[in-house]
Protein backbone atom coordinates (compact mmCIF):
# COMPACT_ATOMS: atom_id res chain seq x y z
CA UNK A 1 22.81 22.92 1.87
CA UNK A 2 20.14 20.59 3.31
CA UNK A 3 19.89 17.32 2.90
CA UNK A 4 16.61 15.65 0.84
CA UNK A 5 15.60 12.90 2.62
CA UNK A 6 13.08 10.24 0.20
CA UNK A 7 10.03 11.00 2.23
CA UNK A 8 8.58 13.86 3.99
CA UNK A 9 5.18 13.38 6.01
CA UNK A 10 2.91 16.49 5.57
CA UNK A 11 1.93 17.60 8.66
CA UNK A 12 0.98 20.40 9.71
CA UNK A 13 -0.63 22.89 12.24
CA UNK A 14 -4.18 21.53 10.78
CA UNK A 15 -3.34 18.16 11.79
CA UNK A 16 -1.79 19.08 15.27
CA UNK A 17 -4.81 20.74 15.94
CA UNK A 18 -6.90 17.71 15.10
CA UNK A 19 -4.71 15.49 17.35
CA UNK A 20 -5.55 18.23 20.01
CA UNK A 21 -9.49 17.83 20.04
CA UNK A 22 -9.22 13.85 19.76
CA UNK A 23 -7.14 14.04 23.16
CA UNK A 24 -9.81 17.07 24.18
CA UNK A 25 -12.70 14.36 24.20
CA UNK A 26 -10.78 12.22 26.09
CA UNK A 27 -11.60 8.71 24.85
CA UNK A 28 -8.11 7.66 23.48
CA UNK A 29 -9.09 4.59 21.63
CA UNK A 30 -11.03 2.98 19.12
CA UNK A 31 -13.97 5.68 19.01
CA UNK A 32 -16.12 8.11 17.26
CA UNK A 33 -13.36 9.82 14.96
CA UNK A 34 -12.12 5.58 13.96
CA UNK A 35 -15.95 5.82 12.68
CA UNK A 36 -15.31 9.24 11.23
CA UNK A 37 -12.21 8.02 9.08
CA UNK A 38 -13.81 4.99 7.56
CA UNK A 39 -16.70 6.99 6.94
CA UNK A 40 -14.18 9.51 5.11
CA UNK A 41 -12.23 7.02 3.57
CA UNK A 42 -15.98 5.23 1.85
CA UNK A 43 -17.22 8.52 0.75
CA UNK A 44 -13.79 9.68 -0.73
CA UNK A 45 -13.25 5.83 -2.77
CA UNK A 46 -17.26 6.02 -3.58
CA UNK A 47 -17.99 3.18 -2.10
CA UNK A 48 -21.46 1.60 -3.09
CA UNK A 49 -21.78 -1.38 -1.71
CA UNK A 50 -18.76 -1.80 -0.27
CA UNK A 51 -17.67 -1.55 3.31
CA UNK A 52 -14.44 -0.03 5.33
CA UNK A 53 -12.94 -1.60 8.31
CA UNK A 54 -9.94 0.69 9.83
CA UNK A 55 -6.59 -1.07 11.68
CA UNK A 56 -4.08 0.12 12.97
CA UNK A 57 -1.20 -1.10 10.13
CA UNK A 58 -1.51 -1.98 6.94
CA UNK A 59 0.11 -5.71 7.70
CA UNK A 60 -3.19 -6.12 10.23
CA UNK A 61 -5.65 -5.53 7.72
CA UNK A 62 -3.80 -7.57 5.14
CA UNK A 63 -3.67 -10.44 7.61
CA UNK A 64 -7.49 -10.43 8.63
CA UNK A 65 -8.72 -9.47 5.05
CA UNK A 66 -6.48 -12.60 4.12
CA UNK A 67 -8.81 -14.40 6.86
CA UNK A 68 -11.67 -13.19 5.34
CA UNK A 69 -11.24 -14.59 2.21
CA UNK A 70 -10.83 -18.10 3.60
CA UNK A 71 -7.07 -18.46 3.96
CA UNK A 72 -5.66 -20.89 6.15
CA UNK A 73 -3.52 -23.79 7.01
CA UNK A 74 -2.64 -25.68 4.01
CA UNK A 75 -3.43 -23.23 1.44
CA UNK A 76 -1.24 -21.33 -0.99
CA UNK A 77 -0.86 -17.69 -1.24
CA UNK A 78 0.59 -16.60 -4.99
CA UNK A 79 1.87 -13.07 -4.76
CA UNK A 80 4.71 -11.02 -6.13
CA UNK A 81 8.07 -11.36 -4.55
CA UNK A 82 9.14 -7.81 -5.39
CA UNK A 83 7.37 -6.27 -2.78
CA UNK A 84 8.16 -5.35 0.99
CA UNK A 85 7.61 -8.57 3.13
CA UNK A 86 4.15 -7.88 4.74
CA UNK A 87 2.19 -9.28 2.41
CA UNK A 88 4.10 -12.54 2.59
CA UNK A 89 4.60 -12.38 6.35
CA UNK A 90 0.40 -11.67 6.68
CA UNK A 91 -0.11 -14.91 4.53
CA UNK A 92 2.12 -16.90 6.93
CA UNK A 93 0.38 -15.38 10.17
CA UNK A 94 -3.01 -17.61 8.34
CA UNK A 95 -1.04 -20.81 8.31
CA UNK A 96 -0.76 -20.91 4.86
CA UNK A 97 2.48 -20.68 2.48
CA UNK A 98 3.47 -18.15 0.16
CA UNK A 99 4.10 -18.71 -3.58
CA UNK A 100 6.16 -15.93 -4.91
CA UNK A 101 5.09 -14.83 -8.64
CA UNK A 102 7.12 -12.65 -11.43
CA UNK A 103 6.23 -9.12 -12.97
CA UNK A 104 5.54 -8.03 -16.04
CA UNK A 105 8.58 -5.55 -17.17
CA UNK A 106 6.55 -2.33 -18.04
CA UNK A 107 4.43 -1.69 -14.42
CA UNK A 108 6.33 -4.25 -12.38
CA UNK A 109 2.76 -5.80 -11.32
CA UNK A 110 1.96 -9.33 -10.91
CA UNK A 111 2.56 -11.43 -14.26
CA UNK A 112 -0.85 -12.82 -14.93
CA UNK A 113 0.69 -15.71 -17.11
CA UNK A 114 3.63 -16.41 -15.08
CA UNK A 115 0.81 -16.43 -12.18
CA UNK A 116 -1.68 -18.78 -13.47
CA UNK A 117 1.27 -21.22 -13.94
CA UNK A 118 1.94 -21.67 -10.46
CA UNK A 119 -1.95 -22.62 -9.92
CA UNK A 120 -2.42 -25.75 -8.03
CA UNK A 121 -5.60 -27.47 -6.11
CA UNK A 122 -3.75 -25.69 -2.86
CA UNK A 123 -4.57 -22.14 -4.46
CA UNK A 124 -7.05 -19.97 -1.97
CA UNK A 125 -6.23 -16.43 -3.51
CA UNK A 126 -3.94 -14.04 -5.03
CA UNK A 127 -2.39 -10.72 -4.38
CA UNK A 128 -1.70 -8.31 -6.87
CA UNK A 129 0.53 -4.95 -6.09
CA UNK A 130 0.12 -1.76 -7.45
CA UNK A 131 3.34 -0.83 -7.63
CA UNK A 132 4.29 3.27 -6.74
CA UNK A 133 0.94 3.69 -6.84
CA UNK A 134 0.51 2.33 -10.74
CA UNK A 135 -2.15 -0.29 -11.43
CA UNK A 136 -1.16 -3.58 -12.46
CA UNK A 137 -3.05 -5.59 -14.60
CA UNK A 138 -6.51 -6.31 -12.72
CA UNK A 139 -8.61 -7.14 -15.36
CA UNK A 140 -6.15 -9.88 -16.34
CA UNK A 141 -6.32 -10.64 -12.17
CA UNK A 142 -10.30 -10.94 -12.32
CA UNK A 143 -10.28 -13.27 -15.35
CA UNK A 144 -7.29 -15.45 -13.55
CA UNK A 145 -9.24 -15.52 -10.11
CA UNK A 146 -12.71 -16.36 -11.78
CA UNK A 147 -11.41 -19.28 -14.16
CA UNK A 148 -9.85 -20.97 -10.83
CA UNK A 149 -12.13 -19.26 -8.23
CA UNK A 150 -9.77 -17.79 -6.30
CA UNK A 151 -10.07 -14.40 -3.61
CA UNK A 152 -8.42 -11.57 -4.41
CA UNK A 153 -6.77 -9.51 -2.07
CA UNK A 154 -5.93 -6.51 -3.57
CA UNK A 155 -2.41 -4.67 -1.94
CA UNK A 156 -3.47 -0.96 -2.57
CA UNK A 157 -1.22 -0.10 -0.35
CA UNK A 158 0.78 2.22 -2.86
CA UNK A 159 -2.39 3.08 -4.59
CA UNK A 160 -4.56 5.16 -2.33
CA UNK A 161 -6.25 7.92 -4.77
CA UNK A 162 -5.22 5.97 -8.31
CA UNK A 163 -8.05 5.43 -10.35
CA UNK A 164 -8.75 3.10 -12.96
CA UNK A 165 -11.93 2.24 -16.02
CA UNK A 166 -14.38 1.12 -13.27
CA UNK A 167 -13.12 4.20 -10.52
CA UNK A 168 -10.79 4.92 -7.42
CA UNK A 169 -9.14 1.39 -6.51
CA UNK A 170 -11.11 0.21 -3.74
CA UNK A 171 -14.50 1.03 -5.05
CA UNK A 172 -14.73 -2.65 -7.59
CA UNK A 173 -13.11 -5.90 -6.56
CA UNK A 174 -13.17 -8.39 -4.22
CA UNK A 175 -10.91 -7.10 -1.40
CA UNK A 176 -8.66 -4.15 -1.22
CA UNK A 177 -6.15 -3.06 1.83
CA UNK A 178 -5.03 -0.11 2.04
CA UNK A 179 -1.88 1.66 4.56
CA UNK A 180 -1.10 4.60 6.43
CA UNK A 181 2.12 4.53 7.48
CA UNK A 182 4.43 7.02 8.34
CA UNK A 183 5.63 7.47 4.69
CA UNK A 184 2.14 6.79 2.67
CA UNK A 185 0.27 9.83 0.69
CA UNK A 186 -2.04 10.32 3.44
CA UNK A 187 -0.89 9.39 7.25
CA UNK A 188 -2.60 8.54 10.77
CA UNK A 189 0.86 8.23 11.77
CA UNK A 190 0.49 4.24 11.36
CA UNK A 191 -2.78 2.06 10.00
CA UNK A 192 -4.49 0.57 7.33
CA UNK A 193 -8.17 -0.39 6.26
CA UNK A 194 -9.78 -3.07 4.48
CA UNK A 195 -12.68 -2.96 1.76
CA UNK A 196 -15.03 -5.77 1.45
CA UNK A 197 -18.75 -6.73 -0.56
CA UNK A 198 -20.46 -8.10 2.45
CA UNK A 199 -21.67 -6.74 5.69
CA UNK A 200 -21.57 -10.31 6.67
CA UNK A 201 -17.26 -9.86 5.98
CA UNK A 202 -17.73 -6.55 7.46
CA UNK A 203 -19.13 -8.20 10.95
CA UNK A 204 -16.34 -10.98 10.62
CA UNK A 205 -13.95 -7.94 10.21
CA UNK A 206 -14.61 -5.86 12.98
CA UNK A 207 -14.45 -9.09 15.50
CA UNK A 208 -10.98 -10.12 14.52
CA UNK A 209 -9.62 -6.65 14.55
CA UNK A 210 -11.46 -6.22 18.49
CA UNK A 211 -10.81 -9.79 20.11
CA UNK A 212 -13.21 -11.41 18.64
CA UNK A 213 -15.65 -9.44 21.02
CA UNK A 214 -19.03 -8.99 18.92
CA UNK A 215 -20.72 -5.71 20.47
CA UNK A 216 -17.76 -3.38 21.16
CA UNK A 217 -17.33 -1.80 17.79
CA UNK A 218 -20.53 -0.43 18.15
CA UNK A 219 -20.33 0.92 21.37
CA UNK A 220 -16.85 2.15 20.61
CA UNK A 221 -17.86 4.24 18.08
CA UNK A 222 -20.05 6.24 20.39
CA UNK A 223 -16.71 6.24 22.61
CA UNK A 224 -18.62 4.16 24.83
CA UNK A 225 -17.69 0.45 26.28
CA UNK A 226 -19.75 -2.62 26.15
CA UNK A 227 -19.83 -4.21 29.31
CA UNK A 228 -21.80 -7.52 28.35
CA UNK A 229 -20.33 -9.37 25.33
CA UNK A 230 -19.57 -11.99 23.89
CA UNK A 231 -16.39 -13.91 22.39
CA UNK A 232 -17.39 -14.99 18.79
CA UNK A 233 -14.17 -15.41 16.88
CA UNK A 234 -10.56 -15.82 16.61
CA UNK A 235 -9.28 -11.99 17.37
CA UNK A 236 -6.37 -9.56 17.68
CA UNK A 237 -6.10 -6.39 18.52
CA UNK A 238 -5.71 -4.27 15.23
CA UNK A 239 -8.07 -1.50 15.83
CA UNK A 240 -7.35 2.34 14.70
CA UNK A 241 -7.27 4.06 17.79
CA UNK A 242 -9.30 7.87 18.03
CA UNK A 243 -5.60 10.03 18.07
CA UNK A 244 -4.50 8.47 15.01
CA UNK A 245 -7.78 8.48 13.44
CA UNK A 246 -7.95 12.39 14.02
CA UNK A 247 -4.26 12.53 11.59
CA UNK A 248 -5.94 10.39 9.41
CA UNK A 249 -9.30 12.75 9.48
CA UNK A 250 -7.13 16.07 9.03
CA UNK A 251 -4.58 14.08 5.90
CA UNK A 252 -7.72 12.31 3.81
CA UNK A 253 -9.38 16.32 3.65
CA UNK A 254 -6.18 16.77 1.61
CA UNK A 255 -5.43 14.07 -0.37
CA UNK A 256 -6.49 15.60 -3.75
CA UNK A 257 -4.15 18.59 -2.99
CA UNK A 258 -1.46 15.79 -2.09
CA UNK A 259 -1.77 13.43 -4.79
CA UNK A 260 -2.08 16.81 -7.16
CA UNK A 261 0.96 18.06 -6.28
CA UNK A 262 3.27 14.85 -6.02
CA UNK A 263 1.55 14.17 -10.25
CA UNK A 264 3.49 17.52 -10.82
CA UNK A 265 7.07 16.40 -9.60
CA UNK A 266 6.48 12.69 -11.53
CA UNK A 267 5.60 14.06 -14.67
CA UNK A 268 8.72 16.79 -14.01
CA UNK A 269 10.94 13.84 -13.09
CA UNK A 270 9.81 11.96 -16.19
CA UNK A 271 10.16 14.72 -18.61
CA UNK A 272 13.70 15.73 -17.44
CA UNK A 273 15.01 11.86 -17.59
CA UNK A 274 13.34 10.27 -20.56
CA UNK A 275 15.71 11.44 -22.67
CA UNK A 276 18.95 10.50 -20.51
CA UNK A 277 21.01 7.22 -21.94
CA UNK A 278 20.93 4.83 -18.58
CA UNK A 279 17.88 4.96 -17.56
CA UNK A 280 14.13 4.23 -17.86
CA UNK A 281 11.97 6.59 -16.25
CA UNK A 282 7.74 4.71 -15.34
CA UNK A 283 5.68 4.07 -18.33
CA UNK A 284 2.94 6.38 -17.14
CA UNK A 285 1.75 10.21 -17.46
CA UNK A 286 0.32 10.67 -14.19
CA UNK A 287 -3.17 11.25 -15.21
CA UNK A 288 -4.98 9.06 -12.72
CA UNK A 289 -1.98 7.71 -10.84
CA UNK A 290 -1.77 8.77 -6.94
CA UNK A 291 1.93 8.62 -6.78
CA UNK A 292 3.34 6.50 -3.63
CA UNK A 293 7.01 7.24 -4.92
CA UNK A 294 9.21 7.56 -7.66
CA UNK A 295 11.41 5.36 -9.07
CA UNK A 296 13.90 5.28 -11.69
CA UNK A 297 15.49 2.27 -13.00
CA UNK A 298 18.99 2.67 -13.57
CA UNK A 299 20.55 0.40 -16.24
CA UNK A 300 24.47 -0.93 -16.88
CA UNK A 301 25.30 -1.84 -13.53
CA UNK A 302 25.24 2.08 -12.41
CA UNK A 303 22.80 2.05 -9.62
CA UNK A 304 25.83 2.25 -6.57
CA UNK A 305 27.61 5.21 -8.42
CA UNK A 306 24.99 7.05 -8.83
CA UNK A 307 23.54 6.25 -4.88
CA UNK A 308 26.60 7.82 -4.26
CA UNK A 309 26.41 10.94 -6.42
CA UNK A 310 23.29 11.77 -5.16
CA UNK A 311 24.23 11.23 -1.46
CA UNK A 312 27.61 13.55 -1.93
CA UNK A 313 24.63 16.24 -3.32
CA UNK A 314 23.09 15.45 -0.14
CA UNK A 315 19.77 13.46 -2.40
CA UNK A 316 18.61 10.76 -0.35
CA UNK A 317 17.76 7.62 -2.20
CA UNK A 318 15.66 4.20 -1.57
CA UNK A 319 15.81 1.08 -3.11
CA UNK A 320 11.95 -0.57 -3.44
CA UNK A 321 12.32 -3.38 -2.91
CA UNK A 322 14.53 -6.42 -1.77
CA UNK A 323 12.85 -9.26 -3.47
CA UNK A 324 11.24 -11.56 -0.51
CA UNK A 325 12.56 -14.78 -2.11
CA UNK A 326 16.08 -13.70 -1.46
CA UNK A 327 15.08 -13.18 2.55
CA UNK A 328 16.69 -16.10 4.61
CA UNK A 329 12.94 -16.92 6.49
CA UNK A 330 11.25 -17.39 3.01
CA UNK A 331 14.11 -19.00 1.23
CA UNK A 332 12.57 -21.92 0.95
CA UNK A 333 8.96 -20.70 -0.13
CA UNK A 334 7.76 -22.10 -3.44
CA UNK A 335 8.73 -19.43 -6.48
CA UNK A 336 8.10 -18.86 -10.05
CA UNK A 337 10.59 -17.96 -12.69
CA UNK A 338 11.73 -14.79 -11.76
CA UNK A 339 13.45 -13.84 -14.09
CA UNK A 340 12.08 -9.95 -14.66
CA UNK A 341 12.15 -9.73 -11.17
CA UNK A 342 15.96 -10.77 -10.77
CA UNK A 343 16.70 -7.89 -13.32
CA UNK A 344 14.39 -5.38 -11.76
CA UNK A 345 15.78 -5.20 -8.24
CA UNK A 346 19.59 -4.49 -9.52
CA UNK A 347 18.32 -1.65 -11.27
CA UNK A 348 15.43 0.37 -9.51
CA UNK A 349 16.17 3.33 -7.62
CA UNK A 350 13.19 5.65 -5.81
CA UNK A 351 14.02 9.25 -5.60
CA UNK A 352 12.49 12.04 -3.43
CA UNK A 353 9.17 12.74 -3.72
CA UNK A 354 6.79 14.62 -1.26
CA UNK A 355 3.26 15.84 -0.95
CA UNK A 356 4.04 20.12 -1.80
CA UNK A 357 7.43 18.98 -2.69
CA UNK A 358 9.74 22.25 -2.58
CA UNK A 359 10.42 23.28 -6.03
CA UNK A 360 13.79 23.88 -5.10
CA UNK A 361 14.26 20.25 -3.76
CA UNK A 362 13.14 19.20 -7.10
CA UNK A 363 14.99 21.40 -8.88
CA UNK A 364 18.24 20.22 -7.12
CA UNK A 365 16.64 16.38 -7.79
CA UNK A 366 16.64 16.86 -11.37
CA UNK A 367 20.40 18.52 -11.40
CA UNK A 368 22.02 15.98 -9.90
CA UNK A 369 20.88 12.92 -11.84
CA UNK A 370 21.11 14.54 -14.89
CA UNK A 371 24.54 15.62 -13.95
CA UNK A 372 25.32 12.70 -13.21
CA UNK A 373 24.51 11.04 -16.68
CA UNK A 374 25.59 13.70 -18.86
């Protein structure tokens, strides 16, 4: 019997033989198919308005969107803990501290109360998570940010594809990041991008992701090289090179097919748990959700057993996430009451879920838990 592991990448011969071309033009990195992906990744979000810078990780364009949007030394960050540590390792990379908010039980998103309590004159911005792809509560986010004019910086890194009343995340807002990583819905085997209103934030952008330098995006993109330039800004060097680009190129013509099929194993996980005594399966349908992963939360202190049920049925099985405030580097960061947070990490429990799962690796999903419970 194989073994299930929790994620799967999708690729494929279509993607190897993107990879082949990029390396076929010869111009390995930042270049005409970086150019080609943003220009993907706009068209597919809608973008009107709004502009896409491409990094290479998701934690780069989190730390120079968090740039953008003013963040520095002596500011104050306010952010979920339950999330993975980026975010709060990004805000620290500014100079500035993190303030780790609650969630709200039923999306585990950032608790809009909880968060507006933890307001102080050190507040620059906050950042709400979408958590497995799910939105949190953004309109309560937009009212929050406006009332103490504050930046958002929105951590879509779950959410690529999930769409919401005003469209796709990413398309509305202030700022939006997005990742893809190894394990995301769509891949260029590691990188992110970043969404702003401005071209004047789209300049400041592509300087810190280059060096600072201020002509060689353009020149790039032709997969050329600017030989006179200038310095212009603080810089690192977060660009997307051409190779992984050309995976993200071949993985964003699929997405729909992706997030499509990935709906159809949530919405058979939900319907085959909902009714089991032990657990409580998301509080969502699907219907506009691009699902990151799956997670059950797994009540009565029964999490461990049934980690090790699954693993004996050869299931592999996450846990997302280790709250950041119980990390030793941010112990001392300034928190909120946690409380639903506290509860939430002893219980959630991500299962399996792949783009064209195999029915029979869902089949043997759904068997095992509900095994387990009955």
């Amino acid at each position: 019997m194989d073994r299930i592991p929790v994620f799967v990448p999708h690729i494929d011969k279509d993607t190897i033989s993107h990879v082949g071309e990029a390396f076929d033009v010869g111009w390995l990195g930042m270049g005409a198919s970086t150019k080609e992906f943003e220009e993907r990744i706009a068209a597919y979000l809608g973008l009107q308005g709004r502009y896409v810078v491409a990094t290479n990780t998701g934690t780069s364009a989190l730390h120079i969107a968090l740039l953008a949007a003013g963040v520095g030394p002596g500011d104050e960050v306010i952010t979920p803990s339950f999330n993975y540590v980026a975010d709060h390792q990004a805000v620290r990379m500014t100079g500035a501290d993190v303030v780790m908010c609650d969630i709200c039980d039923d999306n585990l998103g950032l608790d809009v109360a909880k968060a507006e309590a933890l307001v102080n004159e050190r507040t620059k911005a906050v950042i709400p998570l979408h958590f497995a792809g799910i939105p949190c509560d953004m309109e309560g986010v937009s009212r929050l940010a406006k009332k103490y004019q504050l930046r958002v910086v929105e951590d879509a890194m779950h959410a690529f594809g999930t769409r919401m009343d005003k469209g796709l995340i990413g398309s509305f807002g202030d700022i939006t990041c997005f990742s893809f990583d190894p394990v995301k819905i769509i891949t260029s085997i590691d990188g992110g991008a970043v969404v702003v209103n401005s071209e004047q934030e789209l300049k400041r952008l592509q300087h810190m992701r280059l060096l600072g330098v201020d002509k060689d995006t353009t020149e790039r993109y032709k997969n050329k090289r600017a030989w006179e330039y200038d310095v212009v800004s603080e810089g690192f060097r977060y660009h997307l090179t051409n190779i992984m680009a050309s995976v993200g190129i071949s993985q964003i013509k699929r997405v729909e097919e992706f997030i499509a099929s990935r709906q159809e194993v949530c919405r058979s996980y939900n319907a085959a748990f909902a009714g089991l005594d032990g657990v409580t399966v998301p509080a969502s349908d699907f219907s506009n959700v691009s699902p990151f992963i799956y997670t059950l939360r797994v009540l009565g202190g029964r999490r461990e057993a049934l980690i090790a049920h699954l693993d004996r049925n050869q299931i592999e099985t996450g846990i997302h996430f280790v709250p950041v405030h119980k990390h030793a580097y941010f112990s001392n960061a300034r928190c909120g009451d946690l409380e639903v947070t506290d509860k939430v990490v002893n219980e959630v429990l991500t299962l399996p879920l792949h783009s064209n799962m195999k029915p029979d690796h869902v089949e043997r999903v759904i068997a095992a838990v509900t095994d387990f419970f009955n």
